[in-house]
PDB file of N, CA and C in Angstrom:
ATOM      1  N   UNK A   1       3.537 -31.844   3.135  1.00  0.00           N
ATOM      2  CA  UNK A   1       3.069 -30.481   3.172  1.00  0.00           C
ATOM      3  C   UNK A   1       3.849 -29.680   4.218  1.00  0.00           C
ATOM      4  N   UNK A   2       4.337 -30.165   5.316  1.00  0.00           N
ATOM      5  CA  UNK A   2       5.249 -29.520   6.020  1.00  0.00           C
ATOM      6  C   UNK A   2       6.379 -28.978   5.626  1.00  0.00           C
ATOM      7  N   UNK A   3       6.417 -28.994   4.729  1.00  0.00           N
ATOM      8  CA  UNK A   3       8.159 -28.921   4.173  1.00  0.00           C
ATOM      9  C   UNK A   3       7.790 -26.894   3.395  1.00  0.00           C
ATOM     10  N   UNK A   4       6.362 -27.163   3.202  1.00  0.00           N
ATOM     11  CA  UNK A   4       6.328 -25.999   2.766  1.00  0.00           C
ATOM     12  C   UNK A   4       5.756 -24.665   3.358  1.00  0.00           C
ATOM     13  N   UNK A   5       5.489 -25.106   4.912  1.00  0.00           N
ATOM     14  CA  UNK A   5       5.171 -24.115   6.044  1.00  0.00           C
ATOM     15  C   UNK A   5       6.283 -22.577   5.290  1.00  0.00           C
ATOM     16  N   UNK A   6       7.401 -22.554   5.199  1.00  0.00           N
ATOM     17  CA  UNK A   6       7.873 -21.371   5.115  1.00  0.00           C
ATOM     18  C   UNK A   6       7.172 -20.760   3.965  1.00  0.00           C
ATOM     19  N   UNK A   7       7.335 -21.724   3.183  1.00  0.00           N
ATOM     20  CA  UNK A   7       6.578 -20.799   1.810  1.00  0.00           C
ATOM     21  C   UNK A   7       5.368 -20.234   1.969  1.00  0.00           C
ATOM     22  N   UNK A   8       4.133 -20.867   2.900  1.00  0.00           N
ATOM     23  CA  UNK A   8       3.443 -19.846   3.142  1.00  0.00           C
ATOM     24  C   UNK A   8       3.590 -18.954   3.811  1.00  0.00           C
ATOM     25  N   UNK A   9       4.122 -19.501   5.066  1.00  0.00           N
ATOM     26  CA  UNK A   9       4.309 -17.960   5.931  1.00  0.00           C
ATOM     27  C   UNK A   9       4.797 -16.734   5.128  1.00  0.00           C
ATOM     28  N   UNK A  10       5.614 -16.882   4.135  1.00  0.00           N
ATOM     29  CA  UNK A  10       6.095 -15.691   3.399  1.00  0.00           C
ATOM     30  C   UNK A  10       5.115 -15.082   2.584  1.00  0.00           C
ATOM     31  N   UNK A  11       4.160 -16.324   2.278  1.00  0.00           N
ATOM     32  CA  UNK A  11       3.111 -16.080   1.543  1.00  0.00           C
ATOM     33  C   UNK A  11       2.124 -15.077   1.950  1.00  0.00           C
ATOM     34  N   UNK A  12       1.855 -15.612   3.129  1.00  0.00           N
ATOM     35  CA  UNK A  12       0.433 -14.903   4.391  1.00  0.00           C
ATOM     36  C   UNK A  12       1.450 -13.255   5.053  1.00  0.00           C
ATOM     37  N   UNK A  13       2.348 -13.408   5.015  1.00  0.00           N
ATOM     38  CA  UNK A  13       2.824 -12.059   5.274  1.00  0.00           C
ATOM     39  C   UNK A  13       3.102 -10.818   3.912  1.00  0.00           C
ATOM     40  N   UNK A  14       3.006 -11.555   2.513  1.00  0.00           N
ATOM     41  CA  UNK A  14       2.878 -10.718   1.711  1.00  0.00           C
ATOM     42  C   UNK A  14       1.304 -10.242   1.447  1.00  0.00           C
ATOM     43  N   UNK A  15       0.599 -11.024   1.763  1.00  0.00           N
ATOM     44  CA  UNK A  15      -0.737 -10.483   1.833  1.00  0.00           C
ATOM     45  C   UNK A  15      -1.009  -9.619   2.678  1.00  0.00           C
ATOM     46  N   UNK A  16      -0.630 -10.308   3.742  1.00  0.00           N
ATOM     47  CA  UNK A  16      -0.637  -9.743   4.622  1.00  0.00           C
ATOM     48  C   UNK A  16      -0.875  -7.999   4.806  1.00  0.00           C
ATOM     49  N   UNK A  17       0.553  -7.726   3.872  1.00  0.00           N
ATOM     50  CA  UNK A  17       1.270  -6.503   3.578  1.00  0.00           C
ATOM     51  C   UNK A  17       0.240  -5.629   2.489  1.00  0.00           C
ATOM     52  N   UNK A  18      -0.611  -6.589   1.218  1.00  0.00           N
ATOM     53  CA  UNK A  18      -0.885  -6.028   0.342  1.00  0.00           C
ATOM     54  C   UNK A  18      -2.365  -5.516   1.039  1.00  0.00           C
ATOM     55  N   UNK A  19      -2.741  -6.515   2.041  1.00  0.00           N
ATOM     56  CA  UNK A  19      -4.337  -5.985   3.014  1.00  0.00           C
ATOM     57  C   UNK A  19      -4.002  -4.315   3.382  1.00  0.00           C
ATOM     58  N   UNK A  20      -2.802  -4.627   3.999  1.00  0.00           N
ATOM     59  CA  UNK A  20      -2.714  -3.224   5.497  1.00  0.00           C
ATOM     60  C   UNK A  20      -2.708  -2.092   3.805  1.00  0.00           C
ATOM     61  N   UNK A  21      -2.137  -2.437   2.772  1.00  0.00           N
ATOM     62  CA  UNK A  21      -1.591  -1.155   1.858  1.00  0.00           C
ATOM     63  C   UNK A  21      -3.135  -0.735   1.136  1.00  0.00           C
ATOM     64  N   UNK A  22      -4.044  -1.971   1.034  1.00  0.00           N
ATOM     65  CA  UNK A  22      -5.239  -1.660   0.285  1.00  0.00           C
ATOM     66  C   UNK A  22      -6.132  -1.047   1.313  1.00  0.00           C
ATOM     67  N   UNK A  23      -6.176  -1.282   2.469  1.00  0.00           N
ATOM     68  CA  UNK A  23      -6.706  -0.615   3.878  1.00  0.00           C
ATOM     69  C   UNK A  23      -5.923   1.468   3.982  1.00  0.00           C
ATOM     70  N   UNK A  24      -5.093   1.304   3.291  1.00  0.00           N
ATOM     71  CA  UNK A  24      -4.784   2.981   3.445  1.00  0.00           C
ATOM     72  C   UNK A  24      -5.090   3.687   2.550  1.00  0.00           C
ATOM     73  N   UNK A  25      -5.865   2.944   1.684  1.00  0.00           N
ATOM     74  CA  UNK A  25      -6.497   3.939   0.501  1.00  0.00           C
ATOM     75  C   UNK A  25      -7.990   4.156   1.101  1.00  0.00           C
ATOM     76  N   UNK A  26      -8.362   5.509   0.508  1.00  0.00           N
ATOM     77  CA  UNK A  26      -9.967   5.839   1.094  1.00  0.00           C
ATOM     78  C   UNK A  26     -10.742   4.781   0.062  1.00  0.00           C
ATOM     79  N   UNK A  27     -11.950   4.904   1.443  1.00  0.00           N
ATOM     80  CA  UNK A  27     -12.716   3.557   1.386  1.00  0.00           C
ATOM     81  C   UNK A  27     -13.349   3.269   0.079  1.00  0.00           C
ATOM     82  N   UNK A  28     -14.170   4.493  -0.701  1.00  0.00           N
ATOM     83  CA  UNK A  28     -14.744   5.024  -1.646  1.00  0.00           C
ATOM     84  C   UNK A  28     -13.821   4.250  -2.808  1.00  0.00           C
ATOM     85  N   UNK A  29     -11.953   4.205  -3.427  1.00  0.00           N
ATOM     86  CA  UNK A  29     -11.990   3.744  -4.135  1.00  0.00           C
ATOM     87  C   UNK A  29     -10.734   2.199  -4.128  1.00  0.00           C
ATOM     88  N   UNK A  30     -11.367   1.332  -2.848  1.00  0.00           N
ATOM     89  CA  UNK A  30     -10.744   0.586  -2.352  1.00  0.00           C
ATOM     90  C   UNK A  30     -11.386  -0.550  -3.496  1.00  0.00           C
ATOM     91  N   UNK A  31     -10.562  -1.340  -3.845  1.00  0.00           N
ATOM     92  CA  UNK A  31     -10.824  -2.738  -4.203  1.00  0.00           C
ATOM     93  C   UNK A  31     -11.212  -3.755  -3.553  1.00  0.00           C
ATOM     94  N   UNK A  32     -13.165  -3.760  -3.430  1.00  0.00           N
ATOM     95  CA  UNK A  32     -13.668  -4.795  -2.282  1.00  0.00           C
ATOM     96  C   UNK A  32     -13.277  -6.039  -2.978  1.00  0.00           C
ATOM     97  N   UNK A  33     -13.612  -6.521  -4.009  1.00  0.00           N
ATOM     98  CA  UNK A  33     -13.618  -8.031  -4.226  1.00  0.00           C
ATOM     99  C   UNK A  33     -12.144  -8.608  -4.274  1.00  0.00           C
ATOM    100  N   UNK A  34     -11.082  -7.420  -4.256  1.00  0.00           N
ATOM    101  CA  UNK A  34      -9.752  -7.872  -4.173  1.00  0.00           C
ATOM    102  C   UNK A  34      -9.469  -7.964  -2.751  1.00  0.00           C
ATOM    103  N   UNK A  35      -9.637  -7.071  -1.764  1.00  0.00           N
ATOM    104  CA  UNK A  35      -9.624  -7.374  -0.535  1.00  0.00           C
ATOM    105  C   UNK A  35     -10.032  -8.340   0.456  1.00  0.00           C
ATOM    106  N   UNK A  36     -11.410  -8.831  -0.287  1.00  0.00           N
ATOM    107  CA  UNK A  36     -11.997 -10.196   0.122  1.00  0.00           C
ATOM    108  C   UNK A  36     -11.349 -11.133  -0.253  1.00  0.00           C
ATOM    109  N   UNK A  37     -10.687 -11.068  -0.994  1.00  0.00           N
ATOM    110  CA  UNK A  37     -10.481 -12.593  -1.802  1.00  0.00           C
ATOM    111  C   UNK A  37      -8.807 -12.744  -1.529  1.00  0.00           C
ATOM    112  N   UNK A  38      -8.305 -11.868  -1.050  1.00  0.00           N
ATOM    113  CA  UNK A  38      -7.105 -11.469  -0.248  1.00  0.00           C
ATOM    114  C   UNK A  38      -7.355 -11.629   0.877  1.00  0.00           C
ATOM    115  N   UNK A  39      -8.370 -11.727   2.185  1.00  0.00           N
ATOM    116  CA  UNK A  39      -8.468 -12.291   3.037  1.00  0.00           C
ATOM    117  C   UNK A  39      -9.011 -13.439   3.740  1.00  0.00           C
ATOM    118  N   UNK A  40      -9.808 -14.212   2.182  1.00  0.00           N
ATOM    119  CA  UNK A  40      -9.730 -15.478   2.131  1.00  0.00           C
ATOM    120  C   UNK A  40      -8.858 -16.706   2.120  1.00  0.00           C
ATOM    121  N   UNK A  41      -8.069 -15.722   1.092  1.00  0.00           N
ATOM    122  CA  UNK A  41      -7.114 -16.875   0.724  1.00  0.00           C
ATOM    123  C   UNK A  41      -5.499 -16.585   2.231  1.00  0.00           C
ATOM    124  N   UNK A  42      -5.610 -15.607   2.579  1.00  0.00           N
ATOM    125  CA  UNK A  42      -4.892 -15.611   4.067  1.00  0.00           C
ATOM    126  C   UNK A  42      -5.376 -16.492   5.539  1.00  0.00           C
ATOM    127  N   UNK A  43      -6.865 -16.514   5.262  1.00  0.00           N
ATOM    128  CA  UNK A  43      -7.309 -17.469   6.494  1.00  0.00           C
ATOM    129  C   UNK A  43      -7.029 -18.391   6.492  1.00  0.00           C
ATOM    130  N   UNK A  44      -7.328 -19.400   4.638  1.00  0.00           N
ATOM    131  CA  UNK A  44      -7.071 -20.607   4.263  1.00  0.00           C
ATOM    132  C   UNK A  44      -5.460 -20.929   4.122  1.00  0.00           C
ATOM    133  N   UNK A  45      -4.621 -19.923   4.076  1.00  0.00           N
ATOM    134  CA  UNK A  45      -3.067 -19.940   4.495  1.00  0.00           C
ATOM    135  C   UNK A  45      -3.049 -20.631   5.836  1.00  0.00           C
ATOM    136  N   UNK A  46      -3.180 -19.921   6.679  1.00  0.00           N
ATOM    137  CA  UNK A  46      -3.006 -19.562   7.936  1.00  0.00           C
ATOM    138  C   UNK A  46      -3.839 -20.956   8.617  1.00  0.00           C
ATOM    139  N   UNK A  47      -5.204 -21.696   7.916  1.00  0.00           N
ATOM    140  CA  UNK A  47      -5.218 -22.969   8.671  1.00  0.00           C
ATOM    141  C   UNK A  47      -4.700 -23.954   8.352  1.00  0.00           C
ATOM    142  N   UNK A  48      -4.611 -24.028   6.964  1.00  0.00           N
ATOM    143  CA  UNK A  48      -3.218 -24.869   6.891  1.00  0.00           C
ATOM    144  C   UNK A  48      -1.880 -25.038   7.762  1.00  0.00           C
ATOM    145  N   UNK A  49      -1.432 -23.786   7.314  1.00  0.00           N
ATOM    146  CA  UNK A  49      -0.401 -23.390   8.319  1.00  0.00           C
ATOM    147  C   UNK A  49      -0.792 -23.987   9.724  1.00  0.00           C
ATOM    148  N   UNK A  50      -1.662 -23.913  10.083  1.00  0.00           N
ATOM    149  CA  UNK A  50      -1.785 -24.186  11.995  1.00  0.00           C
ATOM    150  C   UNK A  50      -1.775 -26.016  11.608  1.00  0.00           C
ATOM    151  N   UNK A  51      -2.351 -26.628  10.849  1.00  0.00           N
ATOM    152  CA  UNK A  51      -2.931 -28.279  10.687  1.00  0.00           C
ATOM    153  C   UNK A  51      -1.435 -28.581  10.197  1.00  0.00           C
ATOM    154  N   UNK A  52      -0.475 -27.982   9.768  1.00  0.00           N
ATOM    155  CA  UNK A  52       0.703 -28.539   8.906  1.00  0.00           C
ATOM    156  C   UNK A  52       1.822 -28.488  10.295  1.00  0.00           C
ATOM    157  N   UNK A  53       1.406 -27.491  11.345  1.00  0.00           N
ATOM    158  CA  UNK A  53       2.819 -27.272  12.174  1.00  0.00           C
ATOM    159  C   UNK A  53       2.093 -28.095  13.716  1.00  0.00           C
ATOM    160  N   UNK A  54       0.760 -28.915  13.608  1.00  0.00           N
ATOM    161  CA  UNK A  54       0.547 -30.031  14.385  1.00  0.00           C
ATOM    162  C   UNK A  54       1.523 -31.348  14.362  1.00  0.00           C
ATOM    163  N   UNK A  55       1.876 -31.082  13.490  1.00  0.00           N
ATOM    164  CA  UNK A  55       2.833 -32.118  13.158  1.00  0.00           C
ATOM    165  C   UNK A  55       4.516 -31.651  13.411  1.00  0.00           C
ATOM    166  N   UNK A  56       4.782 -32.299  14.812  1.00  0.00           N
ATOM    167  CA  UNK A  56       5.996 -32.086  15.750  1.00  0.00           C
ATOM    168  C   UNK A  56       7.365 -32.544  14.773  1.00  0.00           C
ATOM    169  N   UNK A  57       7.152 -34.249  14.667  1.00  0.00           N
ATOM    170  CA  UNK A  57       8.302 -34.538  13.556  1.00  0.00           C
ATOM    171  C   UNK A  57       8.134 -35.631  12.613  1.00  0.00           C
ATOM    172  N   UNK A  58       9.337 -35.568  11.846  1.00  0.00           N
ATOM    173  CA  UNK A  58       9.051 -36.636  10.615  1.00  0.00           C
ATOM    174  C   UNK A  58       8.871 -37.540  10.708  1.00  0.00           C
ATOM    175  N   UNK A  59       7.360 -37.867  10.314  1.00  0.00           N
ATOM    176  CA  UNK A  59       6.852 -39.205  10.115  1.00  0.00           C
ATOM    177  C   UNK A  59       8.097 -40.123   9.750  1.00  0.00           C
ATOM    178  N   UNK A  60       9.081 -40.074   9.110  1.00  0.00           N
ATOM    179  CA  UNK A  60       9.921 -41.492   8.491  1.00  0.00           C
ATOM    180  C   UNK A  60      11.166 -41.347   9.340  1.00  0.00           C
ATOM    181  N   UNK A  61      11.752 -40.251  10.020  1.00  0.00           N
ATOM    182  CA  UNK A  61      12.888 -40.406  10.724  1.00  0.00           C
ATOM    183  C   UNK A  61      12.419 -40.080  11.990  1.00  0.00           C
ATOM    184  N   UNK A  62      11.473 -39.299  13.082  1.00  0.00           N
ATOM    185  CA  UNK A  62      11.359 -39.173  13.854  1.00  0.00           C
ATOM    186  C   UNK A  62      12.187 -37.355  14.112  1.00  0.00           C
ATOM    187  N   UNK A  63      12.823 -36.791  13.451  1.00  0.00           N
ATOM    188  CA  UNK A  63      13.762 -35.383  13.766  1.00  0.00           C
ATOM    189  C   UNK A  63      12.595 -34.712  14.006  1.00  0.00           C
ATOM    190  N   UNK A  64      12.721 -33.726  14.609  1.00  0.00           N
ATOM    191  CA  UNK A  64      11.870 -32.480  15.383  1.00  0.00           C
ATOM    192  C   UNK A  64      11.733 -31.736  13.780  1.00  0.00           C
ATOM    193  N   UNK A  65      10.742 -31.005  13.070  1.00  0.00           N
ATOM    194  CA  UNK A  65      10.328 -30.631  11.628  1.00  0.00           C
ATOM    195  C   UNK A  65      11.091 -29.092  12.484  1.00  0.00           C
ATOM    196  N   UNK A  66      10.188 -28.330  13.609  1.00  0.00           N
ATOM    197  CA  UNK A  66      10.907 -27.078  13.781  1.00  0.00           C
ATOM    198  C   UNK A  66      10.538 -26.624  15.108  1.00  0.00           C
ATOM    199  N   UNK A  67      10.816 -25.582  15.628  1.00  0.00           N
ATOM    200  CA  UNK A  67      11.050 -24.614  17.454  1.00  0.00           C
ATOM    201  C   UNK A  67       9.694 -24.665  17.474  1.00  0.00           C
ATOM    202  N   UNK A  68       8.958 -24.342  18.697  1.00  0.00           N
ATOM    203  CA  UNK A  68       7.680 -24.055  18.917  1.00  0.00           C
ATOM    204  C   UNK A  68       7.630 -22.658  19.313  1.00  0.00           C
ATOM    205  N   UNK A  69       8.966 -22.239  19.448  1.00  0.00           N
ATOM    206  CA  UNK A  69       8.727 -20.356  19.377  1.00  0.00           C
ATOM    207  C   UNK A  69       8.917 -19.854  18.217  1.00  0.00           C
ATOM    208  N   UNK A  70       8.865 -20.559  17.257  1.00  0.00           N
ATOM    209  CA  UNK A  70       8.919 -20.088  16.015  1.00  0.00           C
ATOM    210  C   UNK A  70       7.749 -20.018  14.984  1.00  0.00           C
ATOM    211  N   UNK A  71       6.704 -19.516  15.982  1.00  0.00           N
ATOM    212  CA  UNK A  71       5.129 -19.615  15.196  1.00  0.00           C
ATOM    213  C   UNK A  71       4.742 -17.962  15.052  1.00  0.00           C
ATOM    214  N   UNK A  72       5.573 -17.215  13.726  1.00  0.00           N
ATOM    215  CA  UNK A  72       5.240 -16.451  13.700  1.00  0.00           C
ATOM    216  C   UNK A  72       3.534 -15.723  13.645  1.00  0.00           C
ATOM    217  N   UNK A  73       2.625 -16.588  12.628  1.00  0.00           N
ATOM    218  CA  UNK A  73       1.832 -15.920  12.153  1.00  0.00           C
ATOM    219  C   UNK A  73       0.460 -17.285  13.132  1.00  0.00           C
ATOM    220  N   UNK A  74       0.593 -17.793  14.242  1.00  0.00           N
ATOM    221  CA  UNK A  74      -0.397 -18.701  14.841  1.00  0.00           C
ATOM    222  C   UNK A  74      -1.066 -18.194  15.261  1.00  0.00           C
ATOM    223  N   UNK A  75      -1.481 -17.050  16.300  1.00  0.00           N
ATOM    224  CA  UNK A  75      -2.253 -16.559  16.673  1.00  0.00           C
ATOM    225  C   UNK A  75      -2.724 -14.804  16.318  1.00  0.00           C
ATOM    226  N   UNK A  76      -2.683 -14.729  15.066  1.00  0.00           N
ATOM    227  CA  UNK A  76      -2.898 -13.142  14.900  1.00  0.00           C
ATOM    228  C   UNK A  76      -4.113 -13.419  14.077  1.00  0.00           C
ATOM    229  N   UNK A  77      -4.564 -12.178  14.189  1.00  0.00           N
ATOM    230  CA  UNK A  77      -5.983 -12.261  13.231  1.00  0.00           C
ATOM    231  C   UNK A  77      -5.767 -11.277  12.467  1.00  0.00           C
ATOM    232  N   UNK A  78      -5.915 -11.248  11.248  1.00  0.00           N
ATOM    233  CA  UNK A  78      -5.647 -10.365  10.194  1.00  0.00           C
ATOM    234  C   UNK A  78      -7.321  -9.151  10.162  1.00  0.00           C
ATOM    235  N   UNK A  79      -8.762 -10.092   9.981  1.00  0.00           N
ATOM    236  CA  UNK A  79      -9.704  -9.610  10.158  1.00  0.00           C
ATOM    237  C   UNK A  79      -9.287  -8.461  11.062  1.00  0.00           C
ATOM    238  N   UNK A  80      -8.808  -7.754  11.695  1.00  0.00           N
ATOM    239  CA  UNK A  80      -8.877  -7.329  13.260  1.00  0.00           C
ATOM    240  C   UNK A  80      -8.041  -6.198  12.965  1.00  0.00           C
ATOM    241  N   UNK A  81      -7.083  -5.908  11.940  1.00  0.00           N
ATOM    242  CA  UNK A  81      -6.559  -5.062  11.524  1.00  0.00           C
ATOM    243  C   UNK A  81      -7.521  -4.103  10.617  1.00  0.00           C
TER     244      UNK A  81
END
């Protein structure tokens, strides 16, 4: 499952993107059950993401998987936007 950390991150930042764009429409004709279910499936990104990049390096060779300054999306809260 590590192998596919990037694919979500690209993942959780296109949501990301589609939250902030459904957040600039007035409230009245916003899409709640799309917005929810768009920030469900970003949390459940995002703990994966944190349980997948616990894992320093490869179980079968020992190589470092990736940087530890390279945790774009670890500590942000999307809720909060």
């Amino acid at each position: 499952m590590e192998n596919f950390v990037p694919v979500f991150e690209s993942k959780v930042k296109k949501l990301y993107d589609k939250v902030v764009k459904e957040l600039s429409i007035p409230k009245k004709e916003r899409n709640k059950k799309r917005l929810k279910k768009m920030l469900r499936e970003i949390k459940g990104m995002k703990k994966t993401i944190r349980s997948a990049k616990k894992v320093k390096s490869c179980p079968h060779c020992g190589h470092a998987l990736w940087d530890e300054d390279d945790l774009p999306y670890a500590d942000t809260d999307v809720a909060a936007a």
